[in-house]
PDB file of N, CA and C in Angstrom:
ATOM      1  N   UNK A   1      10.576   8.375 -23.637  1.00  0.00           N
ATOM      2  CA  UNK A   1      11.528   7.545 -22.945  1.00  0.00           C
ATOM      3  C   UNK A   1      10.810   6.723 -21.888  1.00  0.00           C
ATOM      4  N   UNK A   2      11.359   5.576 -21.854  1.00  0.00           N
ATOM      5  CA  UNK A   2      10.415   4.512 -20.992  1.00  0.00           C
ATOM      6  C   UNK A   2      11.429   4.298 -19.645  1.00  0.00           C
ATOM      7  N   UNK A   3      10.937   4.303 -18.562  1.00  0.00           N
ATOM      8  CA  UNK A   3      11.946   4.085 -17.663  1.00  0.00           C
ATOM      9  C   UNK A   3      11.363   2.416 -16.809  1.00  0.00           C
ATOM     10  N   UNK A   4      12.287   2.033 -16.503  1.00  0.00           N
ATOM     11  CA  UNK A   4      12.227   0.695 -16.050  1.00  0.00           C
ATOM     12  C   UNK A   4      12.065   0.432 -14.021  1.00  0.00           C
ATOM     13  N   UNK A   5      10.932  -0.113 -13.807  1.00  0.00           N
ATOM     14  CA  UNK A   5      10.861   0.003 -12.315  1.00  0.00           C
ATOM     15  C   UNK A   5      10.925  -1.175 -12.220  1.00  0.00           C
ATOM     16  N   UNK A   6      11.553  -2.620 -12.687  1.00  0.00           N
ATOM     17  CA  UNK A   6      11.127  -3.684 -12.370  1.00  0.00           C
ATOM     18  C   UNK A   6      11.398  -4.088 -11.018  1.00  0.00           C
ATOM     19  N   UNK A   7      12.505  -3.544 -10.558  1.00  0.00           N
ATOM     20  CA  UNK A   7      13.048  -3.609  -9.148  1.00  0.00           C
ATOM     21  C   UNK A   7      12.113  -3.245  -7.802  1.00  0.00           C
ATOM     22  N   UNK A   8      11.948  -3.829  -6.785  1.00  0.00           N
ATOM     23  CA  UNK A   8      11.208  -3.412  -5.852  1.00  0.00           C
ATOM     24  C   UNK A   8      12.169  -3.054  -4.381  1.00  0.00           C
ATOM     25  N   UNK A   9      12.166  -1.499  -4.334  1.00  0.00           N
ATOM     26  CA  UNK A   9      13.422  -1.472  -3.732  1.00  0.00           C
ATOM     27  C   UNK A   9      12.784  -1.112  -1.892  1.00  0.00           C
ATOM     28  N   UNK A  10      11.288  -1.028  -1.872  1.00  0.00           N
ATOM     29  CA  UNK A  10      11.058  -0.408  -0.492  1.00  0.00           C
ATOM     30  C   UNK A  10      10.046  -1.517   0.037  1.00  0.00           C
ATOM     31  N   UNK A  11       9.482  -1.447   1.087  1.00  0.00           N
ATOM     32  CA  UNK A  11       8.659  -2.245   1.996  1.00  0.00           C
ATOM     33  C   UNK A  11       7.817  -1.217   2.237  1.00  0.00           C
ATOM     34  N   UNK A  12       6.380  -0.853   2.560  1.00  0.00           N
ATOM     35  CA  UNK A  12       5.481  -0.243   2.558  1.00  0.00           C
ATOM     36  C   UNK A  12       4.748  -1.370   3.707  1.00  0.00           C
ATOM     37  N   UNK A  13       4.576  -0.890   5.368  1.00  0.00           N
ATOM     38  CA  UNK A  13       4.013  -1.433   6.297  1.00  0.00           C
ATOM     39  C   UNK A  13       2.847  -0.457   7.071  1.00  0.00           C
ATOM     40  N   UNK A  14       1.900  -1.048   6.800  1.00  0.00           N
ATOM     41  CA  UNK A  14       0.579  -0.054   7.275  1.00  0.00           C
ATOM     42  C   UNK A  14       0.124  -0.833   8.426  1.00  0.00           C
ATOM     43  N   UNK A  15      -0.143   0.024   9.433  1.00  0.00           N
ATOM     44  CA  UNK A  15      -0.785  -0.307  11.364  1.00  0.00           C
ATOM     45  C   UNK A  15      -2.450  -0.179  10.887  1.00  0.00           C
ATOM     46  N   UNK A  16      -3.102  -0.805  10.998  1.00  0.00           N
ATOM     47  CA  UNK A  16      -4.596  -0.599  10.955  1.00  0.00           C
ATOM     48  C   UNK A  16      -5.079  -0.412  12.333  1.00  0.00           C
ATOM     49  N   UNK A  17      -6.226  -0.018  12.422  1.00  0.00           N
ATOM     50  CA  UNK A  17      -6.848  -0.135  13.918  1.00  0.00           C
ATOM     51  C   UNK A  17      -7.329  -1.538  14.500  1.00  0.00           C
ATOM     52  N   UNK A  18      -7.910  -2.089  13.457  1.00  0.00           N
ATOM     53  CA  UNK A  18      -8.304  -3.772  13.940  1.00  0.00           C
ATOM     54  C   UNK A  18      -7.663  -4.634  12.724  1.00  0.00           C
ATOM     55  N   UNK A  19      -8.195  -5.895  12.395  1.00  0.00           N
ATOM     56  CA  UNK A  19      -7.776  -6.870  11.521  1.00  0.00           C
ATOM     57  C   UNK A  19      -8.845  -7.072  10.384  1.00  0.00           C
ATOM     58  N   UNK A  20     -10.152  -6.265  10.723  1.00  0.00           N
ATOM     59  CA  UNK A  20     -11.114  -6.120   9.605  1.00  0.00           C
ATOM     60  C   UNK A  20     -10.440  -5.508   9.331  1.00  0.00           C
ATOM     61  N   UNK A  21     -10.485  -3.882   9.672  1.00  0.00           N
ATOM     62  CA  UNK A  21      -9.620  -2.837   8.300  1.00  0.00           C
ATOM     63  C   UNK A  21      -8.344  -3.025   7.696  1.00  0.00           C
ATOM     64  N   UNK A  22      -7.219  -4.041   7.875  1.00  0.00           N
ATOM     65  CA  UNK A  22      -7.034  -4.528   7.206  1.00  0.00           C
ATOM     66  C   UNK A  22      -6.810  -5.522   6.347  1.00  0.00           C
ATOM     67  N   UNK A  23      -8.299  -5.971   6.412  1.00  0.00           N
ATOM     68  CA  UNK A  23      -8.711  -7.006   5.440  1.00  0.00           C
ATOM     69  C   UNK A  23      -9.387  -6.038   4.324  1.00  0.00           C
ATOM     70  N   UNK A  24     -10.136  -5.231   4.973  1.00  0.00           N
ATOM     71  CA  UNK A  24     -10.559  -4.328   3.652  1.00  0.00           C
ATOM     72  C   UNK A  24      -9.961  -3.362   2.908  1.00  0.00           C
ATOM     73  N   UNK A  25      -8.786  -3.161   3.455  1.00  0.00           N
ATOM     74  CA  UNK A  25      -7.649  -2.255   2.734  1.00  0.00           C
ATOM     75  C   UNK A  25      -7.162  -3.721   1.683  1.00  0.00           C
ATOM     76  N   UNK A  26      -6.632  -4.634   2.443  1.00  0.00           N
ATOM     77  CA  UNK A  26      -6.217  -5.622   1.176  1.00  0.00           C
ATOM     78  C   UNK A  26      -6.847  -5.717   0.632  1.00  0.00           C
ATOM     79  N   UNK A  27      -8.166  -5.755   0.272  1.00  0.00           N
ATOM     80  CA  UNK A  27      -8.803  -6.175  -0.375  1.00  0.00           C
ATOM     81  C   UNK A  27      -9.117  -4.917  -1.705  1.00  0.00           C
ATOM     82  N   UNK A  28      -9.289  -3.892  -1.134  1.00  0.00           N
ATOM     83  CA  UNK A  28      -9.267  -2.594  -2.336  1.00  0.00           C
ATOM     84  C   UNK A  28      -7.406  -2.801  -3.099  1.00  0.00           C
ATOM     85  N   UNK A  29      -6.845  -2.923  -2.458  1.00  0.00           N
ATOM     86  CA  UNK A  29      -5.260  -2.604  -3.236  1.00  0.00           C
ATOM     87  C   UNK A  29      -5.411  -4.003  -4.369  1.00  0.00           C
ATOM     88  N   UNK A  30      -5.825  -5.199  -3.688  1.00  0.00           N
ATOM     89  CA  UNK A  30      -5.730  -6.153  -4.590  1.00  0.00           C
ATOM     90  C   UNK A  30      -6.600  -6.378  -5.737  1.00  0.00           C
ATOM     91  N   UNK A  31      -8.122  -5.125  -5.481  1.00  0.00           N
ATOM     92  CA  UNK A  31      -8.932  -4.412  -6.681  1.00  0.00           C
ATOM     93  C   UNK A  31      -8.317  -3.756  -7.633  1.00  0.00           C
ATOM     94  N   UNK A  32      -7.218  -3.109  -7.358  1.00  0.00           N
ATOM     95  CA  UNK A  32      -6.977  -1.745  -7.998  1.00  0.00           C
ATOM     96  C   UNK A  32      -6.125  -2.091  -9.015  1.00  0.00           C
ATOM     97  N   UNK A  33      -7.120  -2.323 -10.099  1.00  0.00           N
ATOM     98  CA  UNK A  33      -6.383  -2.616 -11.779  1.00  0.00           C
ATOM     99  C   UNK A  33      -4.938  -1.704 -12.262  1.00  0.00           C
ATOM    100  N   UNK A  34      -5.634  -0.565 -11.793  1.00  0.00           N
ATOM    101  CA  UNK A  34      -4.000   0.167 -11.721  1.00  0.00           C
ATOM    102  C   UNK A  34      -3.016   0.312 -11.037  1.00  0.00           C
ATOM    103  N   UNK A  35      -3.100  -0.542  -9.838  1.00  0.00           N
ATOM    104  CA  UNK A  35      -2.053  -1.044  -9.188  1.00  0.00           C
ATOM    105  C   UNK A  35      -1.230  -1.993 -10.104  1.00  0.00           C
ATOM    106  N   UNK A  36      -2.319  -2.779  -9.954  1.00  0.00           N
ATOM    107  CA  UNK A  36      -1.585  -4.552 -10.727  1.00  0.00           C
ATOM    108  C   UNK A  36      -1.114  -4.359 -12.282  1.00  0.00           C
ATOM    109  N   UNK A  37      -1.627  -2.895 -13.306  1.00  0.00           N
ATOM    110  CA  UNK A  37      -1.154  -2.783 -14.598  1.00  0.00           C
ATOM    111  C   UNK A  37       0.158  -2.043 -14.356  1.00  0.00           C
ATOM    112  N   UNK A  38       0.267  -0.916 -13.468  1.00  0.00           N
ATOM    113  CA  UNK A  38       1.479  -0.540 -13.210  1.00  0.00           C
ATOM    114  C   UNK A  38       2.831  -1.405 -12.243  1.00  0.00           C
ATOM    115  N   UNK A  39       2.712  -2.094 -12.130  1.00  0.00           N
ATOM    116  CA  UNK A  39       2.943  -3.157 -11.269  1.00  0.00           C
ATOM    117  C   UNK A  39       3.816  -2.234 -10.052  1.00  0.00           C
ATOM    118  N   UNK A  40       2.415  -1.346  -9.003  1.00  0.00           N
ATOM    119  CA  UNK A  40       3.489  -1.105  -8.199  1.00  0.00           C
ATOM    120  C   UNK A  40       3.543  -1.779  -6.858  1.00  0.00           C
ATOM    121  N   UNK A  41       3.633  -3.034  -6.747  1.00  0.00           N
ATOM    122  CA  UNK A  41       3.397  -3.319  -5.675  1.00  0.00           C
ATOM    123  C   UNK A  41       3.513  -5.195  -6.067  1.00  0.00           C
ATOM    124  N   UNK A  42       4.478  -5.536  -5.545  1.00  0.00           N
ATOM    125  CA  UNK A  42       4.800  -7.343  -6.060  1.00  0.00           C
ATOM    126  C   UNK A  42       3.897  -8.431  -5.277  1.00  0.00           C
ATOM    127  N   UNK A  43       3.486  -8.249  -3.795  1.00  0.00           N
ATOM    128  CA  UNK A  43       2.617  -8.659  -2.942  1.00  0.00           C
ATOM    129  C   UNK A  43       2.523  -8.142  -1.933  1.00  0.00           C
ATOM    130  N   UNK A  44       1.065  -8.720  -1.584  1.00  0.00           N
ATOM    131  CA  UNK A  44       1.025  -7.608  -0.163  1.00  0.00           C
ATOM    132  C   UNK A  44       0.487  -9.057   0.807  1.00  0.00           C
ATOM    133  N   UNK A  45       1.108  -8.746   2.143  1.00  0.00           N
ATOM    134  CA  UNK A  45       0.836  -9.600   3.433  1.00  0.00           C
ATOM    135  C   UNK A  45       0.429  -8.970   4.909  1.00  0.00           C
ATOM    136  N   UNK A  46      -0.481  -9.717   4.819  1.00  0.00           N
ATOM    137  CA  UNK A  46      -1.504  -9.467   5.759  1.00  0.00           C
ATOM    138  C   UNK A  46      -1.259 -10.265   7.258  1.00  0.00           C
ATOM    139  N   UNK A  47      -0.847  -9.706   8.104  1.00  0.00           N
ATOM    140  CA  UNK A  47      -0.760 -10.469   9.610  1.00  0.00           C
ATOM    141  C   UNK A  47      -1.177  -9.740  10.427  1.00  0.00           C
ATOM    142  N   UNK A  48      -2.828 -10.002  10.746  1.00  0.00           N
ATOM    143  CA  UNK A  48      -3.783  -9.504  12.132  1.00  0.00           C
ATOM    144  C   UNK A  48      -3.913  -8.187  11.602  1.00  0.00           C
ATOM    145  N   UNK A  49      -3.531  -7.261  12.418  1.00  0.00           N
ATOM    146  CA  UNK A  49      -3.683  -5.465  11.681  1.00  0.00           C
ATOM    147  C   UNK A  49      -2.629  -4.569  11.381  1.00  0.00           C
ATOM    148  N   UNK A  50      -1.602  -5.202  10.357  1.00  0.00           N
ATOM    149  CA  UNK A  50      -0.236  -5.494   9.525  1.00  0.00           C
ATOM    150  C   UNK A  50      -0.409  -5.606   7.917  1.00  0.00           C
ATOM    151  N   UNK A  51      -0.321  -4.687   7.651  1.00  0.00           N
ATOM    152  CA  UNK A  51      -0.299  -5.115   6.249  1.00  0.00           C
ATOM    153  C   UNK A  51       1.184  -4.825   5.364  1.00  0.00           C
ATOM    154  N   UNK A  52       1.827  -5.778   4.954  1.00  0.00           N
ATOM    155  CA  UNK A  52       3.140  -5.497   4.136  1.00  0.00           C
ATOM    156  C   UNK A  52       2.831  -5.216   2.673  1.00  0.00           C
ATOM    157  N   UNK A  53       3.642  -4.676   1.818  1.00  0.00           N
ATOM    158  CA  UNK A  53       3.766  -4.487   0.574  1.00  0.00           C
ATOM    159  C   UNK A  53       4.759  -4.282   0.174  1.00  0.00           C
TER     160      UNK A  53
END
């Protein structure tokens, strides 16, 4: 049985310590082939040391 997630029903907001780490957190999530094949995650936004998803 296949179940259907196309819906994106939550917001996922991560505090970094500076604005490098999260540039390098975006930057691994937007690596992660099995993120983007499972599609869990529609975009992620980055403001200073803020990261949305």
């Amino acid at each position: 049985m296949g179940e259907n997630f196309s819906a994106i029903t939550h917001t996922i907001e991560v505090n970094c310590s500076s604005e490098k780490y999260s540039n390098i957190l975006c930057k691994c999530l937007s690596s992660d082939e099995s993120l983007k094949q499972n599609k869990l995650y529609k975009n992620i936004n980055v403001s200073g040391e803020t990261i949305k998803m």
